[in-house]
PDB file of N, CA and C in Angstrom:
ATOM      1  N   UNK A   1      48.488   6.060  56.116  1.00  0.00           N
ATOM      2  CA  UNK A   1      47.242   5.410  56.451  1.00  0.00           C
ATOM      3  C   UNK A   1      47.108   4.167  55.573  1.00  0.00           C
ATOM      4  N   UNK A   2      47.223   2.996  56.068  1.00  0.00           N
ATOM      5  CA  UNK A   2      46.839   2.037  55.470  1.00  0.00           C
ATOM      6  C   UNK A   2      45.409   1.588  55.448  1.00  0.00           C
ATOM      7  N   UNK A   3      45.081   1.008  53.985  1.00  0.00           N
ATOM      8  CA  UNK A   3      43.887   0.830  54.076  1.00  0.00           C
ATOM      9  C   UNK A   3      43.554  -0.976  54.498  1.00  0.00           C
ATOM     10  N   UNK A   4      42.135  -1.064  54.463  1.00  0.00           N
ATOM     11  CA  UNK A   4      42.098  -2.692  54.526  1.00  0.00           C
ATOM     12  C   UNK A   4      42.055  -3.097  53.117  1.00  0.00           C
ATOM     13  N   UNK A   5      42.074  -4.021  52.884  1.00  0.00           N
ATOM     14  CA  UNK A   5      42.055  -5.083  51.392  1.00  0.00           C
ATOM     15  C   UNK A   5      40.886  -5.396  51.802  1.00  0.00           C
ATOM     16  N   UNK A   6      39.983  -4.811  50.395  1.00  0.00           N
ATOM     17  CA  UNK A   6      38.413  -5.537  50.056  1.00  0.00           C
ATOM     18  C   UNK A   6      38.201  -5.988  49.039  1.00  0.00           C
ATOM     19  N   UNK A   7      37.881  -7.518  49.211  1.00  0.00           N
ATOM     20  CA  UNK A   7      37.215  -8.207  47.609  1.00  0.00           C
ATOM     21  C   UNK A   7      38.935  -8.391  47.064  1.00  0.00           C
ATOM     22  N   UNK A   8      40.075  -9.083  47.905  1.00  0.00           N
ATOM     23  CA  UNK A   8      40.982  -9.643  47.697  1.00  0.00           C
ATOM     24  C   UNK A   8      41.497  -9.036  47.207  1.00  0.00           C
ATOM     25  N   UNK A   9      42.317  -9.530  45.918  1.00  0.00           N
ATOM     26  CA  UNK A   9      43.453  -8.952  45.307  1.00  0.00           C
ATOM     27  C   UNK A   9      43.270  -7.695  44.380  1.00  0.00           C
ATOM     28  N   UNK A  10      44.268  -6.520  44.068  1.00  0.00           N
ATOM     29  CA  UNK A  10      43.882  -5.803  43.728  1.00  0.00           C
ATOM     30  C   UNK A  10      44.296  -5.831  42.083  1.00  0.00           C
ATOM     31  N   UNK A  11      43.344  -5.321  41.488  1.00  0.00           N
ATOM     32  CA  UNK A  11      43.281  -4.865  39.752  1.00  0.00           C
ATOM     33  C   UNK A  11      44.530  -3.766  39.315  1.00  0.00           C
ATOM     34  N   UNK A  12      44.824  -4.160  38.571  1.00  0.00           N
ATOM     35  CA  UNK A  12      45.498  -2.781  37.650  1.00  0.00           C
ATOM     36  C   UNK A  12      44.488  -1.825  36.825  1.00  0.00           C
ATOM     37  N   UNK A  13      44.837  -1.073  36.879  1.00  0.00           N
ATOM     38  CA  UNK A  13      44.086   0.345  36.100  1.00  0.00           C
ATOM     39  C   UNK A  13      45.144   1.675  35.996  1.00  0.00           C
ATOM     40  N   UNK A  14      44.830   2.140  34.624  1.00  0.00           N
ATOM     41  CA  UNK A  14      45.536   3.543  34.368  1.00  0.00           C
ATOM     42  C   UNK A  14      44.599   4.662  34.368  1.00  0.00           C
ATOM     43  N   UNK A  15      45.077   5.747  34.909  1.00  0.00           N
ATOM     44  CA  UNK A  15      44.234   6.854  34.833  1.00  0.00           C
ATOM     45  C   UNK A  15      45.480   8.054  34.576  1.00  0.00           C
ATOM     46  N   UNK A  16      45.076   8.882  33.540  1.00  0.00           N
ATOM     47  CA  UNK A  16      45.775  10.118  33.497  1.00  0.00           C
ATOM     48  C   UNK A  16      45.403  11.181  34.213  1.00  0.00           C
ATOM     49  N   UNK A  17      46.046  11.718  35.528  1.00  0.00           N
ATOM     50  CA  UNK A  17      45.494  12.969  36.570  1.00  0.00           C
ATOM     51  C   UNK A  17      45.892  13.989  35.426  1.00  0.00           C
ATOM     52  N   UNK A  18      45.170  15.407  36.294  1.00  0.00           N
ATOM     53  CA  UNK A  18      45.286  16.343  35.482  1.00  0.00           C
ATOM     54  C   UNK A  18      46.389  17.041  36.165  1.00  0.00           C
ATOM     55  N   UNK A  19      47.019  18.096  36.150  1.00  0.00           N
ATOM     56  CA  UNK A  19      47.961  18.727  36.718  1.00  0.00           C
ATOM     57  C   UNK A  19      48.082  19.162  38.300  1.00  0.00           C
ATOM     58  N   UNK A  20      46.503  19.684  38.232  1.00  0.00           N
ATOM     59  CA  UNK A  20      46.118  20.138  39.278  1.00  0.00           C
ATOM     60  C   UNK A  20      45.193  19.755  40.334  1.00  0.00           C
ATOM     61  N   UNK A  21      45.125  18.327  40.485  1.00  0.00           N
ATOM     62  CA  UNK A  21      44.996  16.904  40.939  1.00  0.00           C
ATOM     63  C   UNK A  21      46.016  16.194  41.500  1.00  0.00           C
ATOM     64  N   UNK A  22      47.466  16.195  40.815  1.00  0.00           N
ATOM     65  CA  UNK A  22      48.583  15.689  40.897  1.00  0.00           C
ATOM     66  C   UNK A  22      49.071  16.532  42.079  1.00  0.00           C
ATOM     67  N   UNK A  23      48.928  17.925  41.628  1.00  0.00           N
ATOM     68  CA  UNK A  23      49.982  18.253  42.702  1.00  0.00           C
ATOM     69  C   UNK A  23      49.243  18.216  44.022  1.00  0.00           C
ATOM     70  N   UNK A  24      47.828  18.628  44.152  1.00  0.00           N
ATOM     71  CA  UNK A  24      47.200  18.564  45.609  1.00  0.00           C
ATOM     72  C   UNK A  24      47.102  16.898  46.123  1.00  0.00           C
ATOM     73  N   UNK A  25      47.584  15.829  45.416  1.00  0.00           N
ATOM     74  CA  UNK A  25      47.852  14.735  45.648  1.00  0.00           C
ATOM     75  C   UNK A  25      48.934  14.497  46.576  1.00  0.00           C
ATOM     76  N   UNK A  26      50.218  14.980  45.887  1.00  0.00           N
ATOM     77  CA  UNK A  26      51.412  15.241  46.318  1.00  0.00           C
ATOM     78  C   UNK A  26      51.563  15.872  47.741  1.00  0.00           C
ATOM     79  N   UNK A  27      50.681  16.490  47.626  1.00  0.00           N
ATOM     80  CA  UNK A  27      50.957  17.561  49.126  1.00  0.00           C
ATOM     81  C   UNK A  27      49.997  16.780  50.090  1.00  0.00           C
ATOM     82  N   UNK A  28      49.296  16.043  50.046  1.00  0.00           N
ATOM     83  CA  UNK A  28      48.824  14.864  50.661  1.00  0.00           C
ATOM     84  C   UNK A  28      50.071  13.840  51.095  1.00  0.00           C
ATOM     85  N   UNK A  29      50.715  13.164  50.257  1.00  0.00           N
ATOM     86  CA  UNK A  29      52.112  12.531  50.601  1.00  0.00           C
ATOM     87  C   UNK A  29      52.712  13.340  51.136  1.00  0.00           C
ATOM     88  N   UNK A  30      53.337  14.443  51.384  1.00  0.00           N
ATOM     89  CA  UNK A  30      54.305  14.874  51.789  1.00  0.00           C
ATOM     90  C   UNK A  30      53.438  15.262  53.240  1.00  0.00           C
ATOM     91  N   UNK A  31      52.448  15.986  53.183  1.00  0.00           N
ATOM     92  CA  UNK A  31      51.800  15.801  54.843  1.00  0.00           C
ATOM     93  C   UNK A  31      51.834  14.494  55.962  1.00  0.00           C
ATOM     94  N   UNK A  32      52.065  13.480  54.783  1.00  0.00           N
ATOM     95  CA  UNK A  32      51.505  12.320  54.950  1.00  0.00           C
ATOM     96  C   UNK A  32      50.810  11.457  56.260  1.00  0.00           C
ATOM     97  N   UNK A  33      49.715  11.838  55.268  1.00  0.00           N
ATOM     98  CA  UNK A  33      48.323  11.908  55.348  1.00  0.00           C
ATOM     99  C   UNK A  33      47.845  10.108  54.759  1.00  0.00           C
ATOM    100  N   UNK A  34      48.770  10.476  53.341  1.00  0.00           N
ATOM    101  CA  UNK A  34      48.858   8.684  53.277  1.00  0.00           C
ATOM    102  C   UNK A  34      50.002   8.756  52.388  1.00  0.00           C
ATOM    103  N   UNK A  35      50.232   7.218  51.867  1.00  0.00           N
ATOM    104  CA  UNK A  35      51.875   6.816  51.907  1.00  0.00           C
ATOM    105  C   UNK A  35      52.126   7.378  49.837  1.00  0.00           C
ATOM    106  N   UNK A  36      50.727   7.090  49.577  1.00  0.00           N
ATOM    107  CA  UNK A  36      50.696   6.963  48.096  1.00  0.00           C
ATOM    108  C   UNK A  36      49.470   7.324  47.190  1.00  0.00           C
ATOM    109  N   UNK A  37      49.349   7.489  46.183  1.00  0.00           N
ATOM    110  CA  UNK A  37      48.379   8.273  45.136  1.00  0.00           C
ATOM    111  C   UNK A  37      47.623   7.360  44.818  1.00  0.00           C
ATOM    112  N   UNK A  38      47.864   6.176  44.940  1.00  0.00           N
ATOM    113  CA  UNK A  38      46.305   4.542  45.154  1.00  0.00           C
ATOM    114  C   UNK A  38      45.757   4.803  45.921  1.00  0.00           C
ATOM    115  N   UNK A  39      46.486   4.828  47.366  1.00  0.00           N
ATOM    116  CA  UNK A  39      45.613   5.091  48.651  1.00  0.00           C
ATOM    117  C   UNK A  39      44.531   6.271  48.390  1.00  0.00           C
ATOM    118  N   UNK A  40      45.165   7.208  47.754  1.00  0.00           N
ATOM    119  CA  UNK A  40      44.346   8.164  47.995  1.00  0.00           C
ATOM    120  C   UNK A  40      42.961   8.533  46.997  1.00  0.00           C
ATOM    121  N   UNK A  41      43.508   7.653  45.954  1.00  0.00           N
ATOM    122  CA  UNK A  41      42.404   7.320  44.941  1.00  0.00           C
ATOM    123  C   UNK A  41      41.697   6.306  45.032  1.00  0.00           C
ATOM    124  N   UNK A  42      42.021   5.279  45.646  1.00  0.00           N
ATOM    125  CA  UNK A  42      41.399   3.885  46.222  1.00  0.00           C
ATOM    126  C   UNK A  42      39.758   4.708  47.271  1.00  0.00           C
ATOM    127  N   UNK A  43      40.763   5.695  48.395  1.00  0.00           N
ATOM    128  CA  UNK A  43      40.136   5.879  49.636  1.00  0.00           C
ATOM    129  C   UNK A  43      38.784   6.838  48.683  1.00  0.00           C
ATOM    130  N   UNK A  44      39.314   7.851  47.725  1.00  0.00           N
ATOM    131  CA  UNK A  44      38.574   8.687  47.132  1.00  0.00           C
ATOM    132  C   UNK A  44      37.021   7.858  46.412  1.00  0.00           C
ATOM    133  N   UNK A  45      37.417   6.951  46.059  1.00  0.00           N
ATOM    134  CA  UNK A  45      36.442   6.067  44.806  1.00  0.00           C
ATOM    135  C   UNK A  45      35.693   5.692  46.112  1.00  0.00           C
ATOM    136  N   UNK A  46      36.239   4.578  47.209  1.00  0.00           N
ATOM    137  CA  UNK A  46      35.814   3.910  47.835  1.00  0.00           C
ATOM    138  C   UNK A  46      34.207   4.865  48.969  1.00  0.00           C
ATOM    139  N   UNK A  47      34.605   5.852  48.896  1.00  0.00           N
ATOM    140  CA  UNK A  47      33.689   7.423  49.573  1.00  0.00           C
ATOM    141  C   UNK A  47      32.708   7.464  48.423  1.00  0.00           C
ATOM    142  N   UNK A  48      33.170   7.997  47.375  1.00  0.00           N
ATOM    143  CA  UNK A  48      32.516   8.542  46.043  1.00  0.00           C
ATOM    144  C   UNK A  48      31.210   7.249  45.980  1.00  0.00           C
ATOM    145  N   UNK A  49      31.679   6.022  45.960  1.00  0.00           N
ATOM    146  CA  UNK A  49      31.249   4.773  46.019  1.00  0.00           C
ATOM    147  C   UNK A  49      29.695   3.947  46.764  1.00  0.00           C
ATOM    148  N   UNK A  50      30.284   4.584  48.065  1.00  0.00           N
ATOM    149  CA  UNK A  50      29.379   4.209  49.328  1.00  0.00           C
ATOM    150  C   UNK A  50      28.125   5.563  49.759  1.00  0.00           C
ATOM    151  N   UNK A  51      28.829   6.685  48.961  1.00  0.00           N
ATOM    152  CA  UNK A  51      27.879   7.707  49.184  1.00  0.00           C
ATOM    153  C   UNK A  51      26.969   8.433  48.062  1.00  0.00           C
ATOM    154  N   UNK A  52      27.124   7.652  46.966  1.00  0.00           N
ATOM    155  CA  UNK A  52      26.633   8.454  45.231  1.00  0.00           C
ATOM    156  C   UNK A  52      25.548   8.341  45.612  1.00  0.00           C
ATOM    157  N   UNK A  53      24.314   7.115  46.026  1.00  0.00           N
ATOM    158  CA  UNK A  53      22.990   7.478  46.248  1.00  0.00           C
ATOM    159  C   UNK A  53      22.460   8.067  46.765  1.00  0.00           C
ATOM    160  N   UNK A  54      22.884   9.054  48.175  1.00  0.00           N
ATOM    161  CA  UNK A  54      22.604   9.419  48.967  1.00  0.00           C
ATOM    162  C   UNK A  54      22.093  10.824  48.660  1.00  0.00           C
ATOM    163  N   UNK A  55      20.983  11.670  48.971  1.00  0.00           N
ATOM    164  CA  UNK A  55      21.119  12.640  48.570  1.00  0.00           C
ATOM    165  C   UNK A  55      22.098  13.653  49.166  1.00  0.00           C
ATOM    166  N   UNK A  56      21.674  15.273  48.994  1.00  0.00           N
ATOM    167  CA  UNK A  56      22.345  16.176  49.760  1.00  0.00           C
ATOM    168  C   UNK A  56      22.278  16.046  51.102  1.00  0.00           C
ATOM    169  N   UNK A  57      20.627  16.078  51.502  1.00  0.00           N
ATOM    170  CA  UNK A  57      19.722  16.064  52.490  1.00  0.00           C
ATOM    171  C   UNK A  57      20.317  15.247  53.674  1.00  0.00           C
ATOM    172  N   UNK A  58      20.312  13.582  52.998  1.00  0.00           N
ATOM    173  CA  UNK A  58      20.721  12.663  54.136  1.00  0.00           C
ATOM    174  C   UNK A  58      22.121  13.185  54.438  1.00  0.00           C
ATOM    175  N   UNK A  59      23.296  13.167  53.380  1.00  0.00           N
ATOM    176  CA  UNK A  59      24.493  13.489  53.875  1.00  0.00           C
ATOM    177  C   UNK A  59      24.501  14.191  55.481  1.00  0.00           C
ATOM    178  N   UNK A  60      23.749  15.690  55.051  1.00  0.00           N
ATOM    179  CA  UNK A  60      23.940  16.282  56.481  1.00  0.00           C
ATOM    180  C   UNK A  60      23.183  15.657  57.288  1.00  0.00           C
ATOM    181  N   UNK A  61      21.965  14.867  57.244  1.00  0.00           N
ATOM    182  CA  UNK A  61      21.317  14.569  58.416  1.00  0.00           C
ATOM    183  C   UNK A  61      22.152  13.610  59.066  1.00  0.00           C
ATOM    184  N   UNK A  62      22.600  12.504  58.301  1.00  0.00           N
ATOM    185  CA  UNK A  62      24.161  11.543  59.101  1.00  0.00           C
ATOM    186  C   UNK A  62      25.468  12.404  59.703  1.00  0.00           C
ATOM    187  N   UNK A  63      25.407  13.700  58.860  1.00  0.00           N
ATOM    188  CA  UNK A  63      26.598  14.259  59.981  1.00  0.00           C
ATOM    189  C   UNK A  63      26.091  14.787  60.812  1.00  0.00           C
ATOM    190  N   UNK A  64      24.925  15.583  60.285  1.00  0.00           N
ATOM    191  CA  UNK A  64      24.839  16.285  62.031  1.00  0.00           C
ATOM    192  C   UNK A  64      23.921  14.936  63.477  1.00  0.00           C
ATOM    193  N   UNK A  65      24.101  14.203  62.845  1.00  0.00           N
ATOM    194  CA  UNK A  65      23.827  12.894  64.092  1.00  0.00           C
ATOM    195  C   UNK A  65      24.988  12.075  64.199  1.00  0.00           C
ATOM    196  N   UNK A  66      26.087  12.955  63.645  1.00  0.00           N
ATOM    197  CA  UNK A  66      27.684  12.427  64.294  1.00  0.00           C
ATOM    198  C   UNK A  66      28.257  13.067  65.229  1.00  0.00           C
ATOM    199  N   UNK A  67      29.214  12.330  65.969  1.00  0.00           N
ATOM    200  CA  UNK A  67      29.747  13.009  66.753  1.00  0.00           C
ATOM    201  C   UNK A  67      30.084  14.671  66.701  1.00  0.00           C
ATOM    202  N   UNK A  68      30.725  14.684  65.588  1.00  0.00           N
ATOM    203  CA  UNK A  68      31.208  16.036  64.665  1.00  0.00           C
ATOM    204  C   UNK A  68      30.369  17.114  64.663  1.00  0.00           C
ATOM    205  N   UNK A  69      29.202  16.501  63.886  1.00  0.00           N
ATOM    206  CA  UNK A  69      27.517  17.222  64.114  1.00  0.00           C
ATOM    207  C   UNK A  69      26.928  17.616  65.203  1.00  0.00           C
ATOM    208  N   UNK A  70      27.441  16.714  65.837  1.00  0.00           N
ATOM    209  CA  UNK A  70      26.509  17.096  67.288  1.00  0.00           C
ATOM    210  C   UNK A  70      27.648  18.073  67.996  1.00  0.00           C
ATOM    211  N   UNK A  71      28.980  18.207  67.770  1.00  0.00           N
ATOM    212  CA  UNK A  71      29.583  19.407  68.433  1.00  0.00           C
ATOM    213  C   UNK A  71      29.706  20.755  67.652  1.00  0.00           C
ATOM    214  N   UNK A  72      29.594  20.384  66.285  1.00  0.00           N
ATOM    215  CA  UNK A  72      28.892  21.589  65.866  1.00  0.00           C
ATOM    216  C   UNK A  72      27.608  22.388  66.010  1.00  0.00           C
ATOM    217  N   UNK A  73      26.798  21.664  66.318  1.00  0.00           N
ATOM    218  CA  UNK A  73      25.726  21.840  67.314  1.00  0.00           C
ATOM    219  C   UNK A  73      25.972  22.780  68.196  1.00  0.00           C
ATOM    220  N   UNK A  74      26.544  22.137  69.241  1.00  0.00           N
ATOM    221  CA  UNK A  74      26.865  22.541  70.341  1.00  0.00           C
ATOM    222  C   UNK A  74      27.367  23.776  70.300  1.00  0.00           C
ATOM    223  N   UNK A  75      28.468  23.839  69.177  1.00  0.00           N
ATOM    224  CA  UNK A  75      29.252  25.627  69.577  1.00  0.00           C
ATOM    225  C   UNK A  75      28.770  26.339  68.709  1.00  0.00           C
ATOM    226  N   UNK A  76      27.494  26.157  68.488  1.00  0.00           N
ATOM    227  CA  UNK A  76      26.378  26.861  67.353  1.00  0.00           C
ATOM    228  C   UNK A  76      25.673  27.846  68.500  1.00  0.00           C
ATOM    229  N   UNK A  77      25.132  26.607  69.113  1.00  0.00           N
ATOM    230  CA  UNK A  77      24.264  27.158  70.153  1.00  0.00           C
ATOM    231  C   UNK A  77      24.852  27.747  71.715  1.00  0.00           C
ATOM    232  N   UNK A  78      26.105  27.511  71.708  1.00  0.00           N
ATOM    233  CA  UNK A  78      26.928  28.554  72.740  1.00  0.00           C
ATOM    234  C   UNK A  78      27.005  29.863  72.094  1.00  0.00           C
ATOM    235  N   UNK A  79      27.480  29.952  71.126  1.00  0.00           N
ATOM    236  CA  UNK A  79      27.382  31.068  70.122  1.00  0.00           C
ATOM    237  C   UNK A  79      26.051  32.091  70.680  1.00  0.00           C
ATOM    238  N   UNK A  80      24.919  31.260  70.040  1.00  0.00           N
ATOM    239  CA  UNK A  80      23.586  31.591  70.048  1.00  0.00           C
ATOM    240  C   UNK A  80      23.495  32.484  71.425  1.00  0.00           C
ATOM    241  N   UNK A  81      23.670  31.835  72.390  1.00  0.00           N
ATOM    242  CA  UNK A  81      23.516  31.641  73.831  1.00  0.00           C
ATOM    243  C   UNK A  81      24.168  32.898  74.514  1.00  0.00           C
ATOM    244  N   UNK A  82      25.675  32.601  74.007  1.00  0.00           N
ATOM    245  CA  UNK A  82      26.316  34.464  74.164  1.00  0.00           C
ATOM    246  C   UNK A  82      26.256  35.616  73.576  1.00  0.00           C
ATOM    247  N   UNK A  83      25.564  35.361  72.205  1.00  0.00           N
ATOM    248  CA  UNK A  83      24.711  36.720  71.683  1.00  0.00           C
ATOM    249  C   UNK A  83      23.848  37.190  72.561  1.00  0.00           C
ATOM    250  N   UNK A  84      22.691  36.535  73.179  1.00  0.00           N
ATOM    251  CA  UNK A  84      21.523  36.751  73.943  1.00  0.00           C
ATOM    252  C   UNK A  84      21.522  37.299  75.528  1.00  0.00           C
ATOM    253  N   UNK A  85      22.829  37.065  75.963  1.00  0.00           N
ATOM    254  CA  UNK A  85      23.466  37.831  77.325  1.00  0.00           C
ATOM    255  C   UNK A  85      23.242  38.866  77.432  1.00  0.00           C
TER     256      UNK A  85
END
């Protein structure tokens, strides 16, 4: 998965992962899912980033008025629907 380039060129930075970070990283590449451990820390920050203000609350109210949400919805209330038969 390539990402887009935002705010131009990119910075250097070091970070030491912990063990068990690294390897569920890894198994991300090898699914690949994405190509490399930037991407996936880039994509991670860039989430962490756009969503820190948000409370709990809104989170779900934007998913469940997503597509996603709204079909979870849906096989909530089929569920519902074939209990009541």
């Amino acid at each position: 998965m390539a990402l887009p380039m935002k705010g131009g060129k990119k910075v250097a930075t070091g970070y030491r992962i912990p063990p068990d970070i690294s390897k569920k990283l890894d198994a991300i590449i090898v699914a690949k899912e994405y190509s490399n451990r930037a991407e996936i820390i880039t994509t991670a920050l860039r989430f962490w980033l756009d969503n820190r203000d948000k409370t709990s609350k809104d989170q779900v109210i934007e998913w469940l008025r997503s597509d996603a949400g709204e079909q979870y919805i849906e096989a909530i209330m089929k569920r519902i629907a074939e209990k009541t038969k």
